[in-house]
N, C-alpha and C. Protein backbone atom coordinates (compact mmCIF):
# COMPACT_ATOMS: atom_id res chain seq x y z
N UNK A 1 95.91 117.33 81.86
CA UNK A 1 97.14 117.79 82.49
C UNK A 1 97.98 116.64 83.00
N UNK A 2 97.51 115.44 83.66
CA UNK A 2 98.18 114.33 83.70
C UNK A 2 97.86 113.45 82.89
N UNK A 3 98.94 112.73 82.33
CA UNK A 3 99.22 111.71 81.50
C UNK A 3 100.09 110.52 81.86
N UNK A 4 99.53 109.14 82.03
CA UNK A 4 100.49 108.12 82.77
C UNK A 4 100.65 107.02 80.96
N UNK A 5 102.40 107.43 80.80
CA UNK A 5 102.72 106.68 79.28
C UNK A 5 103.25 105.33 79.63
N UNK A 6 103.11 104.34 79.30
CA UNK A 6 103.29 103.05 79.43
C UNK A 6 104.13 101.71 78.12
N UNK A 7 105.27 101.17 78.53
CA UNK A 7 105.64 100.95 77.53
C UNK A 7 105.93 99.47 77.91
N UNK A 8 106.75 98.67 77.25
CA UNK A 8 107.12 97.54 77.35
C UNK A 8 106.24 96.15 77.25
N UNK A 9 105.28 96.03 76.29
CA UNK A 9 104.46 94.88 75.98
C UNK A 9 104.83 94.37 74.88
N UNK A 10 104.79 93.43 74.22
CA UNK A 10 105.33 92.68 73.07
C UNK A 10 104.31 91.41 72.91
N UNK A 11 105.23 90.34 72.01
CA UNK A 11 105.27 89.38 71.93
C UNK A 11 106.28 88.17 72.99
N UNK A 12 105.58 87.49 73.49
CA UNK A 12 107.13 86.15 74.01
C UNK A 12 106.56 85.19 73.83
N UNK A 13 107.08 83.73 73.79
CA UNK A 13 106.74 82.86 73.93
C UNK A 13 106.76 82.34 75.42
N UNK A 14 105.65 81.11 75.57
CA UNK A 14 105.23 80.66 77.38
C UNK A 14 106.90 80.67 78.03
N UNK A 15 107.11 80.96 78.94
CA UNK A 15 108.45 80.44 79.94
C UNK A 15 109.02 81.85 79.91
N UNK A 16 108.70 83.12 79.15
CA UNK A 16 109.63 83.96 78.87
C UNK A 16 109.27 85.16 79.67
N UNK A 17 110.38 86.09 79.74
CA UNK A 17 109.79 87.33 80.34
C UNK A 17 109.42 88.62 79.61
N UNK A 18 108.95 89.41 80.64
CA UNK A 18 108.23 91.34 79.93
C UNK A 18 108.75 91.76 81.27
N UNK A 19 109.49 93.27 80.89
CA UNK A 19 109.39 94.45 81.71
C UNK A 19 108.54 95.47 81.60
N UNK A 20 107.33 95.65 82.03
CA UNK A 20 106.39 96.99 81.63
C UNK A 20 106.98 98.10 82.63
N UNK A 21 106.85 99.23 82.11
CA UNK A 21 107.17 100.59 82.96
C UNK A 21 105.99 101.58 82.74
N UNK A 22 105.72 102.59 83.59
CA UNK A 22 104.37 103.47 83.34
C UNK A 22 105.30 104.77 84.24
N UNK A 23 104.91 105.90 83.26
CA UNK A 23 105.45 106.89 84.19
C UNK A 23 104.56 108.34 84.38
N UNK A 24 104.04 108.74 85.31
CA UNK A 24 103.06 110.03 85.60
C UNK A 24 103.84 111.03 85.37
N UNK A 25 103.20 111.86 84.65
CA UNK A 25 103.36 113.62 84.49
C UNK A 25 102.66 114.63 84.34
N UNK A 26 102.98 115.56 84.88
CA UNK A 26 101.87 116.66 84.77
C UNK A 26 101.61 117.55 85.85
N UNK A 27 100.34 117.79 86.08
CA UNK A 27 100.00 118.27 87.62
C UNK A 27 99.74 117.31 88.61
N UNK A 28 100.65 116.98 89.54
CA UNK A 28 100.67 115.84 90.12
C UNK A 28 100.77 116.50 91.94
N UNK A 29 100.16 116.50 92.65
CA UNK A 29 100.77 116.72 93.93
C UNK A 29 100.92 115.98 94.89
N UNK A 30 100.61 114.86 95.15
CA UNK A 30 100.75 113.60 95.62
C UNK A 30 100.15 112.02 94.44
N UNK A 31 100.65 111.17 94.79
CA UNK A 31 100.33 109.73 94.72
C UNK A 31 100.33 108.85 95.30
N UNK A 32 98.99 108.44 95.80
CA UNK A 32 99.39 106.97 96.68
C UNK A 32 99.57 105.50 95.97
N UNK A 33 98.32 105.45 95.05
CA UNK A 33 98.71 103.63 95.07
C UNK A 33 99.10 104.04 93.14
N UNK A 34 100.02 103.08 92.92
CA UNK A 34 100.42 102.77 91.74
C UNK A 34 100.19 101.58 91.32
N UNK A 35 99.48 100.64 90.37
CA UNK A 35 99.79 99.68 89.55
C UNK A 35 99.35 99.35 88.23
N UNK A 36 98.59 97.84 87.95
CA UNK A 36 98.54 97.03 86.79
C UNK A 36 97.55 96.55 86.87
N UNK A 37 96.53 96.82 85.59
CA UNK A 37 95.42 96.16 85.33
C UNK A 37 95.89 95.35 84.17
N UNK A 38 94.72 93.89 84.30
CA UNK A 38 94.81 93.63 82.60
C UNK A 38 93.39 92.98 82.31
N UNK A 39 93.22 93.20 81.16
CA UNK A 39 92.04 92.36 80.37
C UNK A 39 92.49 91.95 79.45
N UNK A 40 91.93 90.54 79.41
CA UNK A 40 92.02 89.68 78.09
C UNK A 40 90.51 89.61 77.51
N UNK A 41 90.71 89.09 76.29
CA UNK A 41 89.47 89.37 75.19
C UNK A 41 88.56 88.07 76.41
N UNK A 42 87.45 89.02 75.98
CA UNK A 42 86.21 88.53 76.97
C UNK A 42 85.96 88.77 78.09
N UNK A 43 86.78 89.23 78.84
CA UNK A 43 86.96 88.83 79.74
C UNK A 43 86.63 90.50 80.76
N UNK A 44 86.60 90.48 82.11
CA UNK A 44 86.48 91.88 82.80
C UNK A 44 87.93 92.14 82.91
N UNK A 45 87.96 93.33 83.32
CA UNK A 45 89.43 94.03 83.66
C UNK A 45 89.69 93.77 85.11
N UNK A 46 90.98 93.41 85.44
CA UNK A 46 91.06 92.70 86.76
C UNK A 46 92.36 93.42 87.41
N UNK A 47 92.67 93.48 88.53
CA UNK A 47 93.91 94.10 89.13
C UNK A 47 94.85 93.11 89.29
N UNK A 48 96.08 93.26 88.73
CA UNK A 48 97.26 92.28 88.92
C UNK A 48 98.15 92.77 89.81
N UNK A 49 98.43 93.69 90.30
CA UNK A 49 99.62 94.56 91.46
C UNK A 49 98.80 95.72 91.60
N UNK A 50 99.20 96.01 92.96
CA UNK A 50 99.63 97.24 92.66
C UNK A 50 100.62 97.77 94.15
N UNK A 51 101.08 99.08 95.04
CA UNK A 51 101.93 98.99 95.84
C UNK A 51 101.85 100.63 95.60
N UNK A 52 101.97 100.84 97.26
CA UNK A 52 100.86 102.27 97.57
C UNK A 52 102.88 103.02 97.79
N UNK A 53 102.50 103.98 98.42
CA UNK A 53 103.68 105.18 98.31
C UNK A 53 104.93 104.09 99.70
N UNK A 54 104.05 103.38 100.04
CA UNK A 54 105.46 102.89 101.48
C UNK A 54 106.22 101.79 100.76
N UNK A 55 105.62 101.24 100.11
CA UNK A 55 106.19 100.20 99.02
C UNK A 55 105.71 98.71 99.24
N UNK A 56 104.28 98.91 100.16
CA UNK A 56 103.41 97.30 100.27
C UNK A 56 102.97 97.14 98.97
N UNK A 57 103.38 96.00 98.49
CA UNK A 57 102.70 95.40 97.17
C UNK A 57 101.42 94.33 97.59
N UNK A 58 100.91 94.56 96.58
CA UNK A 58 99.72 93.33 96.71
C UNK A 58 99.41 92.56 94.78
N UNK A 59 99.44 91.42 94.93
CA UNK A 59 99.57 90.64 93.75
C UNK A 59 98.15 89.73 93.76
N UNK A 60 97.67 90.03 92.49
CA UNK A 60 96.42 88.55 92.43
C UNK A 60 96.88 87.12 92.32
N UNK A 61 96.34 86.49 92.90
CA UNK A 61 96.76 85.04 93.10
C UNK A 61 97.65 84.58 91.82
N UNK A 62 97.22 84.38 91.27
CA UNK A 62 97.98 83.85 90.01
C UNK A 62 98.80 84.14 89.35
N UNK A 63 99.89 85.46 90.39
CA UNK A 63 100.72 85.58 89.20
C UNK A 63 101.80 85.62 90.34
N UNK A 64 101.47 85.30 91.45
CA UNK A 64 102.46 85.42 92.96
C UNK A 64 103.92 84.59 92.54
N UNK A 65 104.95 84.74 92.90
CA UNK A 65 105.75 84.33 92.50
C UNK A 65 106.46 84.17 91.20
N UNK A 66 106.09 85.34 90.28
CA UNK A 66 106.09 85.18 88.94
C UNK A 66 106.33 86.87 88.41
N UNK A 67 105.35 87.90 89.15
CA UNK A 67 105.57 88.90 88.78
C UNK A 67 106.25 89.76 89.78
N UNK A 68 106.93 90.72 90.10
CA UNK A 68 107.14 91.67 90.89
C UNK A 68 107.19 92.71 90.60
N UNK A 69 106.20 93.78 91.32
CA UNK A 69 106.17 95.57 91.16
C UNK A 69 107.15 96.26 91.94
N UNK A 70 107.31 97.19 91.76
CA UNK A 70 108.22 98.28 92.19
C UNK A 70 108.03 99.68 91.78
N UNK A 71 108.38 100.67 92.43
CA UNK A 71 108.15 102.07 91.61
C UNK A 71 109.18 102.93 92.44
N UNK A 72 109.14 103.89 91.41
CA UNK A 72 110.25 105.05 91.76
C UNK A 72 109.52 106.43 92.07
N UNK A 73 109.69 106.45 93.51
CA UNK A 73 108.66 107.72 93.63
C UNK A 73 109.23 109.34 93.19
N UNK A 74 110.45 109.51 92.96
CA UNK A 74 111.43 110.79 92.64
C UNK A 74 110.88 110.72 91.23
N UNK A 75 110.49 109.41 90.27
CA UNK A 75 110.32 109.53 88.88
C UNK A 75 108.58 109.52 88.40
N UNK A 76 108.10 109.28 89.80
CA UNK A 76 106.66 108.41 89.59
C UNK A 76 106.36 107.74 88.25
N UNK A 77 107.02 106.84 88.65
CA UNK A 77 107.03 105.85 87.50
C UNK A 77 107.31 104.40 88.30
N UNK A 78 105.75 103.57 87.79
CA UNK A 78 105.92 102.00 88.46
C UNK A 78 106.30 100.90 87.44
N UNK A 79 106.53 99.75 87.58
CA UNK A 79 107.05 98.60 87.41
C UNK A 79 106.60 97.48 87.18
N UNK A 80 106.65 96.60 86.34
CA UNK A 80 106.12 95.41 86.37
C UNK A 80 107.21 94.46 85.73
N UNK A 81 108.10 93.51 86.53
CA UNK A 81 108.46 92.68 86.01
C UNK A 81 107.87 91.16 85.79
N UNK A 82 107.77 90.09 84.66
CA UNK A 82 106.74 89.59 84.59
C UNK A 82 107.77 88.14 83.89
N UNK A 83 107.88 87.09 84.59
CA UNK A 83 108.69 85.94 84.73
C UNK A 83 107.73 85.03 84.16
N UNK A 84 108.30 84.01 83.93
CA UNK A 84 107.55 82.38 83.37
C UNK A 84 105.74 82.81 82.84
N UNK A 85 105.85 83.84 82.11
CA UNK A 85 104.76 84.04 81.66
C UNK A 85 104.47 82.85 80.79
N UNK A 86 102.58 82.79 80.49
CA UNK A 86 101.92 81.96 80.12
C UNK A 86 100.82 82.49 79.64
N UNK A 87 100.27 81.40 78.43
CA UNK A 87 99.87 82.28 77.69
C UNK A 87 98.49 83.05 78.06
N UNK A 88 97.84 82.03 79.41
CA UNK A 88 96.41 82.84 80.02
C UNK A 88 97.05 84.59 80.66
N UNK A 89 98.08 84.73 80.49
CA UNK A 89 98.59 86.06 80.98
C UNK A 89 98.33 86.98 79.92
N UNK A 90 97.92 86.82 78.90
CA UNK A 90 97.83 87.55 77.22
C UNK A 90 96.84 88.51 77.61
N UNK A 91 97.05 89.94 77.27
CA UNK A 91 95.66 90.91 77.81
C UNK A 91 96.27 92.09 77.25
N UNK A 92 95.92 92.97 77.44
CA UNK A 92 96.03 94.70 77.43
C UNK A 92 96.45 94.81 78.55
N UNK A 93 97.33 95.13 79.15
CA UNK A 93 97.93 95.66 80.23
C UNK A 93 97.42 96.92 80.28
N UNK A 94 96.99 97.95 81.58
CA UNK A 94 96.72 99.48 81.89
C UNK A 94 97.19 99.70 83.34
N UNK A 95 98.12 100.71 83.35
CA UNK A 95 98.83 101.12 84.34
C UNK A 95 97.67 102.18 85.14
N UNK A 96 97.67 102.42 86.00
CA UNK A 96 96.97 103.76 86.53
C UNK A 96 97.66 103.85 88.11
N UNK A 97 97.27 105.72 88.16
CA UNK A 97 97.67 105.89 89.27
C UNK A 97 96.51 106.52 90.34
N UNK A 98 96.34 106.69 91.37
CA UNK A 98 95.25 107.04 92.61
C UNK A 98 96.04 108.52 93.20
N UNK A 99 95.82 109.53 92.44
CA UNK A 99 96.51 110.84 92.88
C UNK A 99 95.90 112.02 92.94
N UNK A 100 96.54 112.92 94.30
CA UNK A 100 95.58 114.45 93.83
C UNK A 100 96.25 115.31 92.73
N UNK A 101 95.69 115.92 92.04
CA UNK A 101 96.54 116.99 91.42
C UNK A 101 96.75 118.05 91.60
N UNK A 102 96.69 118.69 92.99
CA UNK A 102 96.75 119.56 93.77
C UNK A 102 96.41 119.21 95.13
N UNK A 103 96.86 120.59 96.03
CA UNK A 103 97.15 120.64 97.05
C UNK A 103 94.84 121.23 97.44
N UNK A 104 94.90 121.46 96.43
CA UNK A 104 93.28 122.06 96.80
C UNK A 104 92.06 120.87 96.64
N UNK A 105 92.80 119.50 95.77
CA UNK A 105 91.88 118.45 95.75
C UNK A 105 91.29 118.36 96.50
N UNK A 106 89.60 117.49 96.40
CA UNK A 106 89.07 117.09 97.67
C UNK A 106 88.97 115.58 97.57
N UNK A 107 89.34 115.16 96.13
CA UNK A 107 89.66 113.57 96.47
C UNK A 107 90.51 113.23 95.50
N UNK A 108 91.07 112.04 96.00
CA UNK A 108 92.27 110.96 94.93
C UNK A 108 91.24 110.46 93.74
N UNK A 109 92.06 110.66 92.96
CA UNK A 109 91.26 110.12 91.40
C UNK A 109 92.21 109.26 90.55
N UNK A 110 91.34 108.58 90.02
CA UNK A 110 92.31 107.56 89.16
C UNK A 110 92.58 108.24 87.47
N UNK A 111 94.03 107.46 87.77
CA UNK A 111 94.24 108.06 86.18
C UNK A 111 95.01 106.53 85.52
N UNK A 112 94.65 106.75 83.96
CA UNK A 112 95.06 105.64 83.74
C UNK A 112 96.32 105.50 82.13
N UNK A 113 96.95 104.87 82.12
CA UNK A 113 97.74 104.58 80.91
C UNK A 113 97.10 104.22 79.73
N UNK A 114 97.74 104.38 78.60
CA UNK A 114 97.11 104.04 77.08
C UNK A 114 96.51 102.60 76.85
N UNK A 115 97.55 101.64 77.60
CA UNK A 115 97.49 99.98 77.56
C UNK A 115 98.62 99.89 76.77
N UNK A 116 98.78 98.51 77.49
CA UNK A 116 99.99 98.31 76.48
C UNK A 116 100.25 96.76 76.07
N UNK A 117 99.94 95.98 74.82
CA UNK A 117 99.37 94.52 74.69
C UNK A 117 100.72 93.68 75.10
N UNK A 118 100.31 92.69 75.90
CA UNK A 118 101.28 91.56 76.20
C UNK A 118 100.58 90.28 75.56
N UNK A 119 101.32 89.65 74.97
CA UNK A 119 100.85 88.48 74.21
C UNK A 119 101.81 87.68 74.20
N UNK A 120 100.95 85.92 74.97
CA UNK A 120 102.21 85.16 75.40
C UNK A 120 101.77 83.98 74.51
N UNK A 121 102.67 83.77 73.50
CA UNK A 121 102.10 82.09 72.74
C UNK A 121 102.76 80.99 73.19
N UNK A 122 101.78 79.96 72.72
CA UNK A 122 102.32 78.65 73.24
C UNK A 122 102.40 77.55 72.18
């Protein structure tokens, strides 16, 4: 019943930018935290943003000053803008959201996006 679709990954070369967008639908009755996972080959899946319903963001070290989240709560749909990328940034991007889907839930559950590949060459 919910589905979070995710778009905007490509190709760039190092120095360049990506806009990713992810947007929830369905049976949705609240959402608190929205963001961005990524894995690169080998590697574990790690949290890069994310930024709960008041609009506190939180960023992993390494991309501070480089990426910024945002989301639209009327659209529930979050944000990733992604500056002077490099190529250790190369991964599967996965959006997910922490939501009830009803008013009868007894807990927030994660839901997650298709992925969406960002690949930065150098």
């Amino acid at each position: 019943q919910v589905q979070l679709v995710e778009s905007g990954g490509g190709l760039v070369q190092a120095g360049g930018s990506l806009n990713l967008s992810c947007a929830a639908s369905g049976s949705i009755f609240s959402i608190n935290g929205m963001g961005w996972y990524r894995q690169a080959p080998g590697m574990q899946r790690e949290l890069v943003a994310n930024i709960i319903h008041d609009g506190s963001p939180y960023y992993v070290d390494d991309v501070k000053g480089r990426f910024a989240i945002s989301r639209d709560n009327a659209k529930n749909t979050v944000y990733l803008e992604m500056n002077s990328l490099k190529p250790e940034d190369t991964a599967v991007f996965y959006c997910y959201a922490d939501l009830l889907v009803s008013s009868d839930s007894l807990n927030y559950d994660y839901y997650w996006g298709q992925g969406t590949q960002v690949t930065v060459s150098s």
